[in-house]
Protein backbone atom coordinates (compact mmCIF):
# COMPACT_ATOMS: atom_id res chain seq x y z
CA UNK A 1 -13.71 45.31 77.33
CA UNK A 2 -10.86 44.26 79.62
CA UNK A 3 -10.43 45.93 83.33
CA UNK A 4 -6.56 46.06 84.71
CA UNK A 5 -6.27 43.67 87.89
CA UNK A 6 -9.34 41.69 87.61
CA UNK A 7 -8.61 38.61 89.39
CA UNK A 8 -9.81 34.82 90.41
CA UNK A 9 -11.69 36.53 93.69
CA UNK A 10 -13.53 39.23 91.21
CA UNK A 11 -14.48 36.19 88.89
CA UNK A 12 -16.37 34.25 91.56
CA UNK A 13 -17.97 37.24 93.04
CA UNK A 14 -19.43 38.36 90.08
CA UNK A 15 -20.27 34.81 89.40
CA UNK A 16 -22.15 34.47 92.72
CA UNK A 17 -19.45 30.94 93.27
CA UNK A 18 -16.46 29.97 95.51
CA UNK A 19 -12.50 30.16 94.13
CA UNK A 20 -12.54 26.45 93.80
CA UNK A 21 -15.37 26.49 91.91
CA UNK A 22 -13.84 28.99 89.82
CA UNK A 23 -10.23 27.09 89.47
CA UNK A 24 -11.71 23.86 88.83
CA UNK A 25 -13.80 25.57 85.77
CA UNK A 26 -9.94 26.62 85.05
CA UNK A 27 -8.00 23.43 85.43
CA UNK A 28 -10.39 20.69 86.26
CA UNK A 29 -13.74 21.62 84.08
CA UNK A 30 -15.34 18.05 84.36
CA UNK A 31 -15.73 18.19 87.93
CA UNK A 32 -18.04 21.32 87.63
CA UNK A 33 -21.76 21.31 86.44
CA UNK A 34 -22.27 22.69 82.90
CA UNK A 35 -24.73 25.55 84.29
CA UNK A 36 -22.21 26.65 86.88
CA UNK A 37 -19.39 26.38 84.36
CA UNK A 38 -21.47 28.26 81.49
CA UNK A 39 -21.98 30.79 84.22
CA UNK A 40 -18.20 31.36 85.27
CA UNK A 41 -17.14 31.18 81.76
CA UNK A 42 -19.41 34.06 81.35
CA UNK A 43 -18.28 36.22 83.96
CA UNK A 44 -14.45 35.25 82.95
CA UNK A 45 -15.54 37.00 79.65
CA UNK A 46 -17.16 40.02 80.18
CA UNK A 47 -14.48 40.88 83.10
CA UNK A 48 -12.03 40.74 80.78
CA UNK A 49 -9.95 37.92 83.26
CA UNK A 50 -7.14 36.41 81.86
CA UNK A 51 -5.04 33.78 84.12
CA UNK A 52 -1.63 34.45 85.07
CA UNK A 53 -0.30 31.76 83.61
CA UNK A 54 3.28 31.99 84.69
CA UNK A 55 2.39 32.20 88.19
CA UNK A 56 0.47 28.23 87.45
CA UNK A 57 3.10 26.94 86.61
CA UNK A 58 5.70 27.80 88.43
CA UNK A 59 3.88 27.28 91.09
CA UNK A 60 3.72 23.65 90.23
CA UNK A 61 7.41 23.88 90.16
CA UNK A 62 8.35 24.03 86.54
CA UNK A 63 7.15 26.00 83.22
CA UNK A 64 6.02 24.69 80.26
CA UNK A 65 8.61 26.35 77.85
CA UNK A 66 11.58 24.75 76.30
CA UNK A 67 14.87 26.78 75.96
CA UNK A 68 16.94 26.26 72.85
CA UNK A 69 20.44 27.52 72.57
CA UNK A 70 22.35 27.96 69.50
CA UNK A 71 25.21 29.26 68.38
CA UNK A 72 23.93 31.38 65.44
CA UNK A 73 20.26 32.38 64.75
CA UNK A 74 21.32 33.41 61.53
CA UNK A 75 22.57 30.49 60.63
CA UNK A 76 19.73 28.97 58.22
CA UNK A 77 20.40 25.64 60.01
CA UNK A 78 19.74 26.41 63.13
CA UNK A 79 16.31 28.06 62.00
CA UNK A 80 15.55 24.65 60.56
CA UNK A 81 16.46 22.79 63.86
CA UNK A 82 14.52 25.25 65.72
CA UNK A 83 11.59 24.90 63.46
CA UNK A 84 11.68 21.36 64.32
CA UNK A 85 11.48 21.79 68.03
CA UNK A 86 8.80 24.15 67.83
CA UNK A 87 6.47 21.74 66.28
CA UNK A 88 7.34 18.60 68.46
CA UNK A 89 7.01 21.29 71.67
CA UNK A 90 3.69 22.98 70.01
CA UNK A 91 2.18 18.82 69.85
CA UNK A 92 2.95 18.58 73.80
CA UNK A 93 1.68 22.15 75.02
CA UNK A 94 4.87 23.30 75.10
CA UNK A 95 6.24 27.13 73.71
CA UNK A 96 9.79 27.53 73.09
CA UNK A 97 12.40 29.92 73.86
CA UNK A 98 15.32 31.00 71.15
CA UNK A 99 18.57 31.71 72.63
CA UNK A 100 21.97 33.01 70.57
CA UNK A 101 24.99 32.54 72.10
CA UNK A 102 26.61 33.79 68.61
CA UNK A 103 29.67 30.94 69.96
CA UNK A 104 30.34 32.95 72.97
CA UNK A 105 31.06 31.22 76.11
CA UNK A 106 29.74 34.01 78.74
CA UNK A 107 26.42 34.63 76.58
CA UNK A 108 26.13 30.47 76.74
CA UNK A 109 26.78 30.55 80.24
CA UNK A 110 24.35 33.84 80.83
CA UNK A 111 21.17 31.61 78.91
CA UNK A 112 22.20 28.14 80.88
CA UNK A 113 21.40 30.48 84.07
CA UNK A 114 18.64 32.33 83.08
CA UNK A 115 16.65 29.06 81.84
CA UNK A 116 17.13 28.10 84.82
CA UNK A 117 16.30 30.37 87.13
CA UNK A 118 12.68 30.90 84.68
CA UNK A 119 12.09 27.36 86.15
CA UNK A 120 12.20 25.82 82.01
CA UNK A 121 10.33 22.93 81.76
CA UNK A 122 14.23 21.87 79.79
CA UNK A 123 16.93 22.76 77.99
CA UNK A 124 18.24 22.05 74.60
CA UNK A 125 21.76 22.84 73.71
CA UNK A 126 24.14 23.53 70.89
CA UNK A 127 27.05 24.09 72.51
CA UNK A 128 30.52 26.34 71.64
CA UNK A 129 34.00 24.40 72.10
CA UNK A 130 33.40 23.93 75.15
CA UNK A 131 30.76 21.88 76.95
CA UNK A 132 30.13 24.58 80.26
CA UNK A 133 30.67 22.45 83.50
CA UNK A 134 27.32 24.14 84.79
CA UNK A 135 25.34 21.83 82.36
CA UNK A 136 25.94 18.81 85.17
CA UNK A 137 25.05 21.17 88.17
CA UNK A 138 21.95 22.25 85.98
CA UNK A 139 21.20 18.64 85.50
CA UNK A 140 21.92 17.51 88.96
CA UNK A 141 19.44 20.54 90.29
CA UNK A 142 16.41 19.08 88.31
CA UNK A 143 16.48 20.44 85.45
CA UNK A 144 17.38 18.37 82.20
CA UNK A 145 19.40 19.45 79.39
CA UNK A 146 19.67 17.74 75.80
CA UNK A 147 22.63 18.39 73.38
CA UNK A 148 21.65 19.20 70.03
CA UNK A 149 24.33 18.53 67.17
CA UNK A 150 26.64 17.24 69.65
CA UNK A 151 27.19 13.55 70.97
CA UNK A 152 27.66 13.12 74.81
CA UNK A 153 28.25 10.10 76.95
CA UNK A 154 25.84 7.85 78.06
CA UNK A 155 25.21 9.62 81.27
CA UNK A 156 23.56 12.71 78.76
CA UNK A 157 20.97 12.58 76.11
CA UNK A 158 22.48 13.94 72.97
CA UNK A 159 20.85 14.07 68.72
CA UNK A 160 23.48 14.29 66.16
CA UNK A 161 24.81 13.88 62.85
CA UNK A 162 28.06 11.54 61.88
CA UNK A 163 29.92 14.18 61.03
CA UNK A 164 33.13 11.80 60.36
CA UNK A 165 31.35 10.40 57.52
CA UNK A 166 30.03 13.31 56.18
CA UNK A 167 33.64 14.56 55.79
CA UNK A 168 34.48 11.27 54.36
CA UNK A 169 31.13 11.97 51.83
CA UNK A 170 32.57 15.07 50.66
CA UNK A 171 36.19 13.96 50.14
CA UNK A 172 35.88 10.71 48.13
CA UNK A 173 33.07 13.00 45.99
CA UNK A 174 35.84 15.55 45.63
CA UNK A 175 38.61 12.52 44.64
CA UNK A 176 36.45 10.54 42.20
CA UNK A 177 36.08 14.03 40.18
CA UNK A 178 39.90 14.12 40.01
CA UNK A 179 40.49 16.24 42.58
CA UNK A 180 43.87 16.16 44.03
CA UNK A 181 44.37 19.65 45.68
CA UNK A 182 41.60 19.70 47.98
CA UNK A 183 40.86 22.87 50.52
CA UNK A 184 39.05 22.62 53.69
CA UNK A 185 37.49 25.46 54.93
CA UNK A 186 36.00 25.65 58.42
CA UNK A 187 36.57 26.68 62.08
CA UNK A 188 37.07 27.34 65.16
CA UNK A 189 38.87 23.81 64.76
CA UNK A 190 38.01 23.64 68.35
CA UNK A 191 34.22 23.00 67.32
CA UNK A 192 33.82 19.35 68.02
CA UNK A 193 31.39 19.33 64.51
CA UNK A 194 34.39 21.12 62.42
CA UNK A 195 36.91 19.22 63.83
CA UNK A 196 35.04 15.85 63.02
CA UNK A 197 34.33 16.60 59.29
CA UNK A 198 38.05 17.51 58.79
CA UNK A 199 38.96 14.28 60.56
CA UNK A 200 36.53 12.00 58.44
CA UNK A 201 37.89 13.87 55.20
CA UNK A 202 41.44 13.85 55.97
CA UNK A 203 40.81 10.09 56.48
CA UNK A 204 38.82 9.87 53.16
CA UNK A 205 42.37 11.22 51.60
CA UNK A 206 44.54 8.51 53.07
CA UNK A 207 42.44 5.77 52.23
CA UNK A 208 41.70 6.87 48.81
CA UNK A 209 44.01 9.15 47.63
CA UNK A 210 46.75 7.82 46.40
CA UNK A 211 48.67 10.75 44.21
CA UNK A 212 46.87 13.46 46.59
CA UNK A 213 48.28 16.09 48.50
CA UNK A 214 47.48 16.17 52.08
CA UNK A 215 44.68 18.61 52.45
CA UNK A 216 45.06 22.11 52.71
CA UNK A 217 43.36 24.03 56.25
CA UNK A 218 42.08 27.29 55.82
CA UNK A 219 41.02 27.94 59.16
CA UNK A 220 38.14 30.73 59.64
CA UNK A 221 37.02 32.35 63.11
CA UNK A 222 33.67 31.36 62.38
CA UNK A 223 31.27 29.30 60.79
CA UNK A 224 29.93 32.50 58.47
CA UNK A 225 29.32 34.23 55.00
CA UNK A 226 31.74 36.70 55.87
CA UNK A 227 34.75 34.06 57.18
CA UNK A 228 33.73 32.27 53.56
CA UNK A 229 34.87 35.20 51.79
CA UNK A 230 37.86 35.99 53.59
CA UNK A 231 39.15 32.27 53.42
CA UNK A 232 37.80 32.98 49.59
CA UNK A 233 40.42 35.48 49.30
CA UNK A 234 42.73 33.71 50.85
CA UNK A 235 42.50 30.42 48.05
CA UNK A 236 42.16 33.03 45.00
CA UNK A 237 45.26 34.73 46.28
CA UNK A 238 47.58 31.80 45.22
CA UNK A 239 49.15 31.21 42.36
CA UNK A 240 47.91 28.66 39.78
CA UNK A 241 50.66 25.65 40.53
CA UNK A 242 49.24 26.33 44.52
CA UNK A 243 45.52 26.61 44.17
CA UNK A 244 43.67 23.82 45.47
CA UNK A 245 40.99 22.91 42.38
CA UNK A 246 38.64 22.15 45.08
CA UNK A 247 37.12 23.37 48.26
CA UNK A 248 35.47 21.39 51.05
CA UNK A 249 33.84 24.17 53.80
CA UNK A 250 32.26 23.34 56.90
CA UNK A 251 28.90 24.83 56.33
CA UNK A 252 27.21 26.51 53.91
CA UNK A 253 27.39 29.48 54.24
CA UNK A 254 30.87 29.35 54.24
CA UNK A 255 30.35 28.04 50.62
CA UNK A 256 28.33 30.80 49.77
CA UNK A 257 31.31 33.26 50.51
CA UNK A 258 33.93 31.16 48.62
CA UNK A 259 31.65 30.82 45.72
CA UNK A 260 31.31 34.72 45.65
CA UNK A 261 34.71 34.88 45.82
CA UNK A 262 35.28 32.99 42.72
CA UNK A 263 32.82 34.53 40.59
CA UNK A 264 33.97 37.97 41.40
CA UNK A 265 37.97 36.15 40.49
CA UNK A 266 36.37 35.22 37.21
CA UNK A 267 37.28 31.53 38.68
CA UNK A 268 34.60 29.24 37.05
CA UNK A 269 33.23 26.96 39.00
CA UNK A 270 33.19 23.97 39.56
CA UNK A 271 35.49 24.57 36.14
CA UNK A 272 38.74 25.96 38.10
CA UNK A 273 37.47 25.51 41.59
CA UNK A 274 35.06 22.75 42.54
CA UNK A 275 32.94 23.40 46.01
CA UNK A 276 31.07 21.07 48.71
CA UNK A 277 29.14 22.63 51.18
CA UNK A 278 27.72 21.31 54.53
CA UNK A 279 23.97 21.42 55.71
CA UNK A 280 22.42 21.30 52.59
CA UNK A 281 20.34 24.47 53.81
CA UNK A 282 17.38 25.42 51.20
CA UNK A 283 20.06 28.14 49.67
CA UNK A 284 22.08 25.08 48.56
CA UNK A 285 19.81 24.29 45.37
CA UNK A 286 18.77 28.23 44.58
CA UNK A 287 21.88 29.74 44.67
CA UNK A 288 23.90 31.11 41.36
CA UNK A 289 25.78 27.75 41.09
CA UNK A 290 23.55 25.45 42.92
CA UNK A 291 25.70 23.89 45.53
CA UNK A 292 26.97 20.08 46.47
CA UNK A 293 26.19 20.00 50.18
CA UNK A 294 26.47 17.41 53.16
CA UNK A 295 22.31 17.26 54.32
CA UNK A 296 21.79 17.05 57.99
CA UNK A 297 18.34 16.01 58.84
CA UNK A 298 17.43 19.60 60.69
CA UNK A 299 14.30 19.34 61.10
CA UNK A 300 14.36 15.97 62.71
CA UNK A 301 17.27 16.89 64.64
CA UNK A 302 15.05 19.38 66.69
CA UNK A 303 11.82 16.99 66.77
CA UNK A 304 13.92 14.42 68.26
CA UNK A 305 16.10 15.99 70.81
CA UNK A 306 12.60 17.70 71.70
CA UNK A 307 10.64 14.44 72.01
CA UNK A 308 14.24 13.19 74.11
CA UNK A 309 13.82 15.81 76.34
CA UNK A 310 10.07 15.79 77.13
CA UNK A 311 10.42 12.30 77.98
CA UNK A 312 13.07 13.03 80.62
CA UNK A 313 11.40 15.69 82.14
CA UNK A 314 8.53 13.33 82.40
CA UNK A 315 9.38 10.18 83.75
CA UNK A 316 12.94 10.62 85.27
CA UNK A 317 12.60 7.85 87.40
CA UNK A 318 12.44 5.37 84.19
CA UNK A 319 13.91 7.32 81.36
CA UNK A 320 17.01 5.89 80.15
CA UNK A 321 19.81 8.30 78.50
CA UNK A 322 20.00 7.61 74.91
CA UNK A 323 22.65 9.01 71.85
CA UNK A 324 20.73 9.72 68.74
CA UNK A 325 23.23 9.90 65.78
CA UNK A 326 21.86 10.14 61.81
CA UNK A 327 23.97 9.08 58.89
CA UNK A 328 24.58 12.54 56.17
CA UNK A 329 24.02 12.17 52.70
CA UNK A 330 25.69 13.87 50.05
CA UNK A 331 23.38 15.90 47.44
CA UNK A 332 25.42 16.73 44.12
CA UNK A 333 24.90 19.77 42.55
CA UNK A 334 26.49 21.85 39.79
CA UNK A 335 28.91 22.91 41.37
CA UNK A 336 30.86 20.03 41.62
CA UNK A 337 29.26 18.05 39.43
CA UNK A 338 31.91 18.09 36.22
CA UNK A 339 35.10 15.90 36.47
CA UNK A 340 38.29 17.37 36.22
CA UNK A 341 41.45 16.22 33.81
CA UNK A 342 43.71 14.10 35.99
């Protein structure tokens, strides 16, 4: 049975042994006789100690948790890049730490602090529009900081995904079906990831289509179910001649609420509007209309900024800054998948 406030100096007294004895049982076992250590061990259990663990480590001058800050938990993609860190951090002795700044500067801010001040062994971020000036004065304290679907410069470690392509993917998709009135849904515009997927596709529409109208921005306030519908509403509200016959969207589950949209329009689709997603979350395949999607490696997008940043924190003196950047790939589903008349 456990006693409140049993502590290192009850241990060894019960155990008949110094405190070094017992702390090298603790953190050094080899350097303690297997009699003595069986008999510490013992004492440890039917006390009822447990180490303050916290107090260890910061004592050494750093924890061993990992903070992660994202802009939406319940965003299925960030679960999936969390899910990644967790395992490369769980392989090093390492916890982890969820953050939501639900794309808020001041809660962003309020977690860069806090991780700091709870000593985190680092910090891996997802940043808003804007890339908080605190993350060099973080940095430049001790403390390193990875960004996490965002490049940097070469003076920051950074893991992301070519989002320029993957707007190019989606677009010359869209344009080989026959697609000239083409949507894109997605914002703030200020998000470096939005604004480089509209970039890459309205360069996809230049290069390739010839005939095509320049693309049409629905801008939404965030990257959400509910901003898909509205922008959903938006699309289903014009006439015929004015519709775009196909809608590009920044993430999935803006997707999801344009494809709701539709259905509840009686628009068919991909018959009288065609959709492309972004993410390729595990929704994509299983929903009503199974959706064509821009993958992003999540997973490995976590793993590797993770493995980036325990390096760092590691061996400063010979780590060298490095920008990790994975190509997309388009997955084509249903509903996209028929061609359109021209």
């Amino acid at each position: 049975m456990t006693r409140p406030g049993v502590s290192v100096t009850n241990v060894a007294a019960y155990a008949g042994v110094s405190l070094g004895t017992v702390s090298n049982v603790l953190n050094r076992p080899e350097r303690v006789s297997p009699a003595t250590r069986a008999r510490v061990l013992q004492a440890i259990e039917e006390l009822g100690f447990v180490r303050n663990e916290a107090a260890r480590q910061l004592r050494a001058g750093r924890s061993r948790t990992i903070g992660l800050i994202v802009l939406d938990t319940g965003n299925p993609f960030f679960t999936d890049l969390a899910g990644g860190v967790e395992k490369a951090a769980s392989e090093n002795g390492l916890s982890l730490v969820l953050c939501n700044s639900d794309e808020k500067s001041d809660r962003e801010a309020h977690y860069l602090s806090l991780l700091e001040e709870q000593r985190a062994f680092g910090i891996l971020l997802a940043p808003g529009v804007e890339l908080p000036a605190r993350v060099d004065e973080i940095r430049s304290r001790g403390t390193p900081i990875v960004l996490v679907d965002r490049g940097s410069s070469r003076t920051q470690c950074s893991v992301s995904v070519d989002d320029f392509v993957g707007g190019q993917l989606a677009i010359d998709h869209l344009l080989e079906r026959g697609h000239r009135r083409i949507a894109f849904v997605g914002g703030p515009l200020g998000l470096n990831q939005v604004a480089d997927r509209l970039r890459g596709a309205r360069e996809a529409l230049q290069r390739r289509g010839a005939g095509a109208e320049d693309i049409t921005v629905v801008e939404t306030e965030a990257l959400t179910f509910a901003s898909g519908r509205d922008a959903g509403e938006r699309i289903a509200g014009l006439s015929v001649r004015r519709r775009p016959t196909a809608v590009f969207c920044a993430n999935d589950l803006l997707a999801f609420g344009v494809l709701q949209v539709m259905t509840k329009q009686n628009l068919a689709v991909p018959g009288d509007v065609a959709i492309v997603g972004y993410d390729d979350i595990d929704f994509a395949a299983a929903a009503a209309v199974p959706l064509t999607s821009v993958r992003q490696p999540r997973t490995q997008l976590g793993q590797t900024a993770t493995e980036l940043l325990i390096e760092e924190a590691t061996d400063s003196t010979t780590h060298k800054h490095r920008q990790v950047v994975f190509s997309p790939e388009l997955v084509v589903r249903e509903s996209s998948a028929r061609k359109r008349s021209r």
